[in-house]
PDB file of N, CA and C in Angstrom:
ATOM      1  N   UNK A   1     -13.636  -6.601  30.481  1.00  0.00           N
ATOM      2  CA  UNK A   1     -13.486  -5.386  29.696  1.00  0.00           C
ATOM      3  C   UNK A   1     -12.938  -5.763  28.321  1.00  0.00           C
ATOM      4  N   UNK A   2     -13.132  -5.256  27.583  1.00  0.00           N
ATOM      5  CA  UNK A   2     -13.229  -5.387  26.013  1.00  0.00           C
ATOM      6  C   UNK A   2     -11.990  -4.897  24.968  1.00  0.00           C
ATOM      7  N   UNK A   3     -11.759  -5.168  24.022  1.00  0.00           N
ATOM      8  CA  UNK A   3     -11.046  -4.162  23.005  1.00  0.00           C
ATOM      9  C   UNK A   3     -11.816  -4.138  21.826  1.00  0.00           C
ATOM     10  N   UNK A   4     -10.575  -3.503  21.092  1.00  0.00           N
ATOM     11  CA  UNK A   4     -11.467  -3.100  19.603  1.00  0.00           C
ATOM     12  C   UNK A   4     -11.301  -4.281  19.139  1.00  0.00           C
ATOM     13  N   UNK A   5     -10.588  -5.437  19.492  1.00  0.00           N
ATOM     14  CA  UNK A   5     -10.532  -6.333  18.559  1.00  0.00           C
ATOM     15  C   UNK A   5     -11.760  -7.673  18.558  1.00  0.00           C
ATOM     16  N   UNK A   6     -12.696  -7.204  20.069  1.00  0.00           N
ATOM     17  CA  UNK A   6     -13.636  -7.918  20.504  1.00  0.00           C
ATOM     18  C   UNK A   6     -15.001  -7.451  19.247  1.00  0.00           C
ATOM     19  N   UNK A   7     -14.900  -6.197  18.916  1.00  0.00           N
ATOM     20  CA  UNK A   7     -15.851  -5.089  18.193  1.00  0.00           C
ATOM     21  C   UNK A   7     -16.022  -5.923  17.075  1.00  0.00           C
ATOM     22  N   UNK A   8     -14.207  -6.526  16.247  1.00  0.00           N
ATOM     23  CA  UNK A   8     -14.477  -6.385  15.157  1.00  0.00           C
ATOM     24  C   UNK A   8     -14.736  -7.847  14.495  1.00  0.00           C
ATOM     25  N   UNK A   9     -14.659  -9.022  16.047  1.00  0.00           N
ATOM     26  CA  UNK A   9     -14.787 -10.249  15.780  1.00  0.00           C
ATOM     27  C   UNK A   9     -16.269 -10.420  15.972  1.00  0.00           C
ATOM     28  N   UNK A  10     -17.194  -9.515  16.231  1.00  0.00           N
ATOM     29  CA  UNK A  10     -18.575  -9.685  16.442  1.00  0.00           C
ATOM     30  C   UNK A  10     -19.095  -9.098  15.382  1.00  0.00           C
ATOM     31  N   UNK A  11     -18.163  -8.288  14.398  1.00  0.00           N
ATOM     32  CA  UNK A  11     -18.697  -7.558  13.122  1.00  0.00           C
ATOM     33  C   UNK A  11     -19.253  -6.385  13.007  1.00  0.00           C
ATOM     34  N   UNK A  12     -18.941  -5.955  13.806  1.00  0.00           N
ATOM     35  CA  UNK A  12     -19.390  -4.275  14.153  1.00  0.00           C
ATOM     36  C   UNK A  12     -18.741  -3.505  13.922  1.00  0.00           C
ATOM     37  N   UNK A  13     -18.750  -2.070  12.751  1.00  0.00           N
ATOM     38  CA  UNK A  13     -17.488  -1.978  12.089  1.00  0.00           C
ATOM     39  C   UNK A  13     -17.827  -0.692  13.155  1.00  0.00           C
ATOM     40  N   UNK A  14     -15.892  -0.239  12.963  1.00  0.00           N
ATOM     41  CA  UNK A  14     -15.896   1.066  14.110  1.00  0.00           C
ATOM     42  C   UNK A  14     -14.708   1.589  13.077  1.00  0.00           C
ATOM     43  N   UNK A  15     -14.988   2.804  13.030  1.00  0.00           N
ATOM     44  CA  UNK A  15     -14.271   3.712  12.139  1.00  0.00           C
ATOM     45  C   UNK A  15     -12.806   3.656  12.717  1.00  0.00           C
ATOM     46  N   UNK A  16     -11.348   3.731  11.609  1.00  0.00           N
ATOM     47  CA  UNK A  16     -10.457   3.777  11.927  1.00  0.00           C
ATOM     48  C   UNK A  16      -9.685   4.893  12.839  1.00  0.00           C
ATOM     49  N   UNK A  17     -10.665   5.913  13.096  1.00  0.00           N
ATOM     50  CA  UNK A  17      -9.860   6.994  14.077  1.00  0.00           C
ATOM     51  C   UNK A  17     -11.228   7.632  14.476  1.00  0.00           C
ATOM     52  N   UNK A  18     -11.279   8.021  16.094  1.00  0.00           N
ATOM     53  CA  UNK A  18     -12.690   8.485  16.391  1.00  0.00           C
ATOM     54  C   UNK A  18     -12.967   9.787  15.986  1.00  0.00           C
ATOM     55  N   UNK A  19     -11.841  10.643  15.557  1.00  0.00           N
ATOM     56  CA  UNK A  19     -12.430  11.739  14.790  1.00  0.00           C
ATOM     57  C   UNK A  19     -13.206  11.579  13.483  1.00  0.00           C
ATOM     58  N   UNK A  20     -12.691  10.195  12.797  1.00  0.00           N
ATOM     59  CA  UNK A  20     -13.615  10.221  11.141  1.00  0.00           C
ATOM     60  C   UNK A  20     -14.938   9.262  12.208  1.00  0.00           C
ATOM     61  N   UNK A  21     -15.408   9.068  12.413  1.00  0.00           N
ATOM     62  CA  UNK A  21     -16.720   8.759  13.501  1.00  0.00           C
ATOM     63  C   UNK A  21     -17.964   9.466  12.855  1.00  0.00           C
ATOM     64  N   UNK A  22     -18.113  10.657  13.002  1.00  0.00           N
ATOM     65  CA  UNK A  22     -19.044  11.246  12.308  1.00  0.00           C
ATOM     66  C   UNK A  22     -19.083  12.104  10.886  1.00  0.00           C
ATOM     67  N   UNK A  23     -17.869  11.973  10.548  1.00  0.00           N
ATOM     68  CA  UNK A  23     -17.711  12.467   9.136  1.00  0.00           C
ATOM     69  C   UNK A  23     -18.177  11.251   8.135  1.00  0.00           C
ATOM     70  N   UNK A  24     -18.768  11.996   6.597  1.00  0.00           N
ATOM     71  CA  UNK A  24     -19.413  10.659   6.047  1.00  0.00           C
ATOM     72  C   UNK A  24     -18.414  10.442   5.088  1.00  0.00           C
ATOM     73  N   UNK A  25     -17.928   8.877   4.776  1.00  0.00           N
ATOM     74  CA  UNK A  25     -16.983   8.382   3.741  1.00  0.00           C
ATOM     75  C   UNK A  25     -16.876   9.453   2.380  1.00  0.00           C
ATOM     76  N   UNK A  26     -15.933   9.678   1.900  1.00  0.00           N
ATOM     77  CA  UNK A  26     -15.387   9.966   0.822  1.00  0.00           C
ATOM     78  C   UNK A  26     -14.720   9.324  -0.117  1.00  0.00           C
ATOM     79  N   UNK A  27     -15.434   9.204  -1.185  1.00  0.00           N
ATOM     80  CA  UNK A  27     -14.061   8.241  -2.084  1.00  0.00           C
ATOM     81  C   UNK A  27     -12.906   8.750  -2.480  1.00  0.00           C
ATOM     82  N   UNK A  28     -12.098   8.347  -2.737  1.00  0.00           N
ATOM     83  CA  UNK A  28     -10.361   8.505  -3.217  1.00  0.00           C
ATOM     84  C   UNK A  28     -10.633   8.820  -4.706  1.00  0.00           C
ATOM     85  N   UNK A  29     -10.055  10.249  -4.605  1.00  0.00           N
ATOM     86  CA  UNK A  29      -9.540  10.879  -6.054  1.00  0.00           C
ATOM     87  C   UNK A  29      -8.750  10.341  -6.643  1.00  0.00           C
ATOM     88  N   UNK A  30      -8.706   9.920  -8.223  1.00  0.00           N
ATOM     89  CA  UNK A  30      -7.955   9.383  -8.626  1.00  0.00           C
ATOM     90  C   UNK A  30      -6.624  10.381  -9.272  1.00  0.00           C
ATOM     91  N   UNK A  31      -5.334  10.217  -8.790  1.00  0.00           N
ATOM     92  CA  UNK A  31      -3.753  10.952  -9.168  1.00  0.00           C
ATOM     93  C   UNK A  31      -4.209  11.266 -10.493  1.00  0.00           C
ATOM     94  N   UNK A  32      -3.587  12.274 -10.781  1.00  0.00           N
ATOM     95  CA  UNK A  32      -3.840  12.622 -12.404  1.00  0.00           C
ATOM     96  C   UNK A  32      -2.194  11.776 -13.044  1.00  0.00           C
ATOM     97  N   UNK A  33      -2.583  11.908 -14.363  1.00  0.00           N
ATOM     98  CA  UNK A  33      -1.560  11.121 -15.491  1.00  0.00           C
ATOM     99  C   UNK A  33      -0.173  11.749 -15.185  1.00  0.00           C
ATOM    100  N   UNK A  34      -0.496  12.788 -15.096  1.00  0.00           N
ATOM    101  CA  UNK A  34       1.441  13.706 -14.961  1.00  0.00           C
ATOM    102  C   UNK A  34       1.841  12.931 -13.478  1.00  0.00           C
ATOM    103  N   UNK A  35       1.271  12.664 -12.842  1.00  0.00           N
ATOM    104  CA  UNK A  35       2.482  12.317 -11.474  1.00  0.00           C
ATOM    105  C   UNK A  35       2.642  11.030 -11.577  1.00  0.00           C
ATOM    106  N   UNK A  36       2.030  10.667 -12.161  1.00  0.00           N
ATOM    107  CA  UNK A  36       2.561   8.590 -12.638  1.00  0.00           C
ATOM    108  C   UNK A  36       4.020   8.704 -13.679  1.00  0.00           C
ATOM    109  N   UNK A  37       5.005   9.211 -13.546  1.00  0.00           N
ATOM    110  CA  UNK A  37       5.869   8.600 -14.149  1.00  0.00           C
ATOM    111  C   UNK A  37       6.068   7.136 -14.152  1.00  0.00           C
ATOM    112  N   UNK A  38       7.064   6.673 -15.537  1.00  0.00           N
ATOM    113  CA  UNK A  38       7.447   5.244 -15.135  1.00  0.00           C
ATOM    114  C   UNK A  38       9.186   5.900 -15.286  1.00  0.00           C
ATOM    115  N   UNK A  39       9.920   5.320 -14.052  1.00  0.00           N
ATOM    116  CA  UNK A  39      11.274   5.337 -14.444  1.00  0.00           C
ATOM    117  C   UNK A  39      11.700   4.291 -15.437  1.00  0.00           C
ATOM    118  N   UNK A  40      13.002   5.353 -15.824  1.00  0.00           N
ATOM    119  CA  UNK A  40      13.755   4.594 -16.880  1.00  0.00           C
ATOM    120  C   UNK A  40      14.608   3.474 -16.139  1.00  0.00           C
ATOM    121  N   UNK A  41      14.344   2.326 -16.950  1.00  0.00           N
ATOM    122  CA  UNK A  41      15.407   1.204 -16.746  1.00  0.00           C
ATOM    123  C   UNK A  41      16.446   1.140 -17.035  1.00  0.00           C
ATOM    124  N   UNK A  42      17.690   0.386 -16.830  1.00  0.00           N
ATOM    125  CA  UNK A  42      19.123  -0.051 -17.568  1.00  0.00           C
ATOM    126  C   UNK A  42      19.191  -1.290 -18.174  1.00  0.00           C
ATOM    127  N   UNK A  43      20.426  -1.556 -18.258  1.00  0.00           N
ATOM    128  CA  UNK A  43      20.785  -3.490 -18.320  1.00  0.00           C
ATOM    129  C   UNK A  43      20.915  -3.514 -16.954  1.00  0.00           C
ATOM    130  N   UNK A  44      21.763  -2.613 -16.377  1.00  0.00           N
ATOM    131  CA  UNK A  44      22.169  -3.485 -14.448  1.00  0.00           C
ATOM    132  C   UNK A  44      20.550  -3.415 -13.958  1.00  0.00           C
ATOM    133  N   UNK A  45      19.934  -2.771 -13.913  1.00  0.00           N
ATOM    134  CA  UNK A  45      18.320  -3.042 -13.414  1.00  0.00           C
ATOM    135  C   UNK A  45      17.972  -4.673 -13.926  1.00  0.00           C
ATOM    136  N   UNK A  46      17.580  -4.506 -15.057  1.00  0.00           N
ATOM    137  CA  UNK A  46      17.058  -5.382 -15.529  1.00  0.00           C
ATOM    138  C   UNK A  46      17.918  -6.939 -14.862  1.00  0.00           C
ATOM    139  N   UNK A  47      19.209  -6.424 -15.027  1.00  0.00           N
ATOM    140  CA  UNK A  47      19.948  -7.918 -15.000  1.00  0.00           C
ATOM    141  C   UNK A  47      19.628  -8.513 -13.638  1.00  0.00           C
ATOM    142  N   UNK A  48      19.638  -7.197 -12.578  1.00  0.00           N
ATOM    143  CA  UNK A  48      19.450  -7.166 -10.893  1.00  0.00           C
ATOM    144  C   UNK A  48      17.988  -7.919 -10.971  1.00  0.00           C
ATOM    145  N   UNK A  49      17.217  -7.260 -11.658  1.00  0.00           N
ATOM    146  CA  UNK A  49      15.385  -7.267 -11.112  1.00  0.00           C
ATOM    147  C   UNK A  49      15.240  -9.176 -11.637  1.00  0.00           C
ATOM    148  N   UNK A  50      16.248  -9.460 -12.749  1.00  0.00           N
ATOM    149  CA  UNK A  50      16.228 -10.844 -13.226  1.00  0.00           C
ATOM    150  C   UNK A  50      16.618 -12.300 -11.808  1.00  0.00           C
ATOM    151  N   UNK A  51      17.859 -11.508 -11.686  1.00  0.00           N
ATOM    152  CA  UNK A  51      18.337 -12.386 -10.394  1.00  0.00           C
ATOM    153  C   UNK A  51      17.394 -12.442  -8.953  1.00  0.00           C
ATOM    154  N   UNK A  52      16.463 -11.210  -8.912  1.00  0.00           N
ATOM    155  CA  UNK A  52      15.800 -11.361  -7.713  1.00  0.00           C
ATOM    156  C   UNK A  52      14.293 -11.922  -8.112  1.00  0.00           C
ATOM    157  N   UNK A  53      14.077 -11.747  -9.428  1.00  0.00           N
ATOM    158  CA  UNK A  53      13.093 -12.965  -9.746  1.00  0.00           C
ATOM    159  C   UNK A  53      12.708 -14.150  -9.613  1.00  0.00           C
ATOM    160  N   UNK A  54      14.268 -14.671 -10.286  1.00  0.00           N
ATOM    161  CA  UNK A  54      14.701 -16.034 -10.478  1.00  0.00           C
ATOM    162  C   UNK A  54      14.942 -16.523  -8.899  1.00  0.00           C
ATOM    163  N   UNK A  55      15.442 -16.045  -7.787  1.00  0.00           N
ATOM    164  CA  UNK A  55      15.605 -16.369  -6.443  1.00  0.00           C
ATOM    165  C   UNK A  55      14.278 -16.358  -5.661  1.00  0.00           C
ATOM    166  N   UNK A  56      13.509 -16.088  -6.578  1.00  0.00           N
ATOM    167  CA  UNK A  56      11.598 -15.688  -5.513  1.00  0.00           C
ATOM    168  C   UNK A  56      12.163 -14.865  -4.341  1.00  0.00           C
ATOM    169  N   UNK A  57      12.615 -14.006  -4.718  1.00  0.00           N
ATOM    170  CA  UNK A  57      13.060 -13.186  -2.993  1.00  0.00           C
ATOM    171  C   UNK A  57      12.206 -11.476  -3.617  1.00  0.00           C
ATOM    172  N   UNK A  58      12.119 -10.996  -2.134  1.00  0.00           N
ATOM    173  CA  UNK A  58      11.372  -9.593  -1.869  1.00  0.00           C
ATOM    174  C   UNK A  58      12.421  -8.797  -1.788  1.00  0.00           C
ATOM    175  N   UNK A  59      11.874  -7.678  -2.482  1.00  0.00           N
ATOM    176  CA  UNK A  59      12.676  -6.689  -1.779  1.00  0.00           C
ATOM    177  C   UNK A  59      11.840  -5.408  -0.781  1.00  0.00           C
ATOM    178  N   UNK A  60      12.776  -4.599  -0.426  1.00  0.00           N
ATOM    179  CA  UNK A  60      11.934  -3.730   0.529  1.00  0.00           C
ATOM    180  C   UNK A  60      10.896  -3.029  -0.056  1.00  0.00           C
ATOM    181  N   UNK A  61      12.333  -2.355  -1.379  1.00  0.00           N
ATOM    182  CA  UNK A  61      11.414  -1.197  -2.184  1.00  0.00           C
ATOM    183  C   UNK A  61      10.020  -1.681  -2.452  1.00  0.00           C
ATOM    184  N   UNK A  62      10.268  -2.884  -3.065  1.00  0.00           N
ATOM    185  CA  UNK A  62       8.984  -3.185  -3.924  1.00  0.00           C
ATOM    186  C   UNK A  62       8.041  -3.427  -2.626  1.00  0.00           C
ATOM    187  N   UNK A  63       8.214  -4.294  -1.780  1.00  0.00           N
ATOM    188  CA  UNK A  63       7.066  -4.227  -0.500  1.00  0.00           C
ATOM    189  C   UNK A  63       6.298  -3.093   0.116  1.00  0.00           C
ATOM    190  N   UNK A  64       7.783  -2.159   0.124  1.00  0.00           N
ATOM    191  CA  UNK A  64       6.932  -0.614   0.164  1.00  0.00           C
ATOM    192  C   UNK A  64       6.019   0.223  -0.334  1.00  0.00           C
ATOM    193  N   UNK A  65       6.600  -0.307  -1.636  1.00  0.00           N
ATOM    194  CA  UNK A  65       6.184   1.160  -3.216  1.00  0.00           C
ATOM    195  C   UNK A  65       6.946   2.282  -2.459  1.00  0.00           C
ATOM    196  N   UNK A  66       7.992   1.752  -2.325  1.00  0.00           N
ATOM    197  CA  UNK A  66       8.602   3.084  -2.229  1.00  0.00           C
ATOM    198  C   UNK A  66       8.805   3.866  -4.094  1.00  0.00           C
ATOM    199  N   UNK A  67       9.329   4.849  -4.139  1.00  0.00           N
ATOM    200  CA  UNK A  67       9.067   5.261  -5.431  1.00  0.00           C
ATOM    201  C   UNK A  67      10.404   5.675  -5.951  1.00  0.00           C
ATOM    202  N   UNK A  68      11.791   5.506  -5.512  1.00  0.00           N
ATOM    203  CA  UNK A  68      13.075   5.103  -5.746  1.00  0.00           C
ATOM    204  C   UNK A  68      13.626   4.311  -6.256  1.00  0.00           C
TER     205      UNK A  68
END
């Protein structure tokens, strides 16, 4: 007996949820300009975002996009 992961190593694509199954693809609207803010920076940002540069380290936010 099989899984989906047998489906997708043979290349047979199977829609991500069986309700979109028979619905036909839609492309992604693009956000309009007003909800793209850019937040404002500081020096402690900057000085912070410098040190976690310089260390090659991740942070959550940024892994997320969280938007905080």
């Amino acid at each position: 007996m099989g899984n989906g992961l047998d489906r997708r190593r043979s290349g047979e694509e199977t829609p991500r949820h069986p309700e979109k199954a028979h619905r036909p693809d839609q492309p992604l609207a693009r956000k309009p300009d007003w909800i793209r803010v850019k937040a404002p920076g500081s020096a402690e940002y900057a000085k912070t975002r410098t040190i976690v540069r310089e260390g090659r380290l991740n942070t959550v936010c940024e892994e997320a996009g969280c938007p905080n």
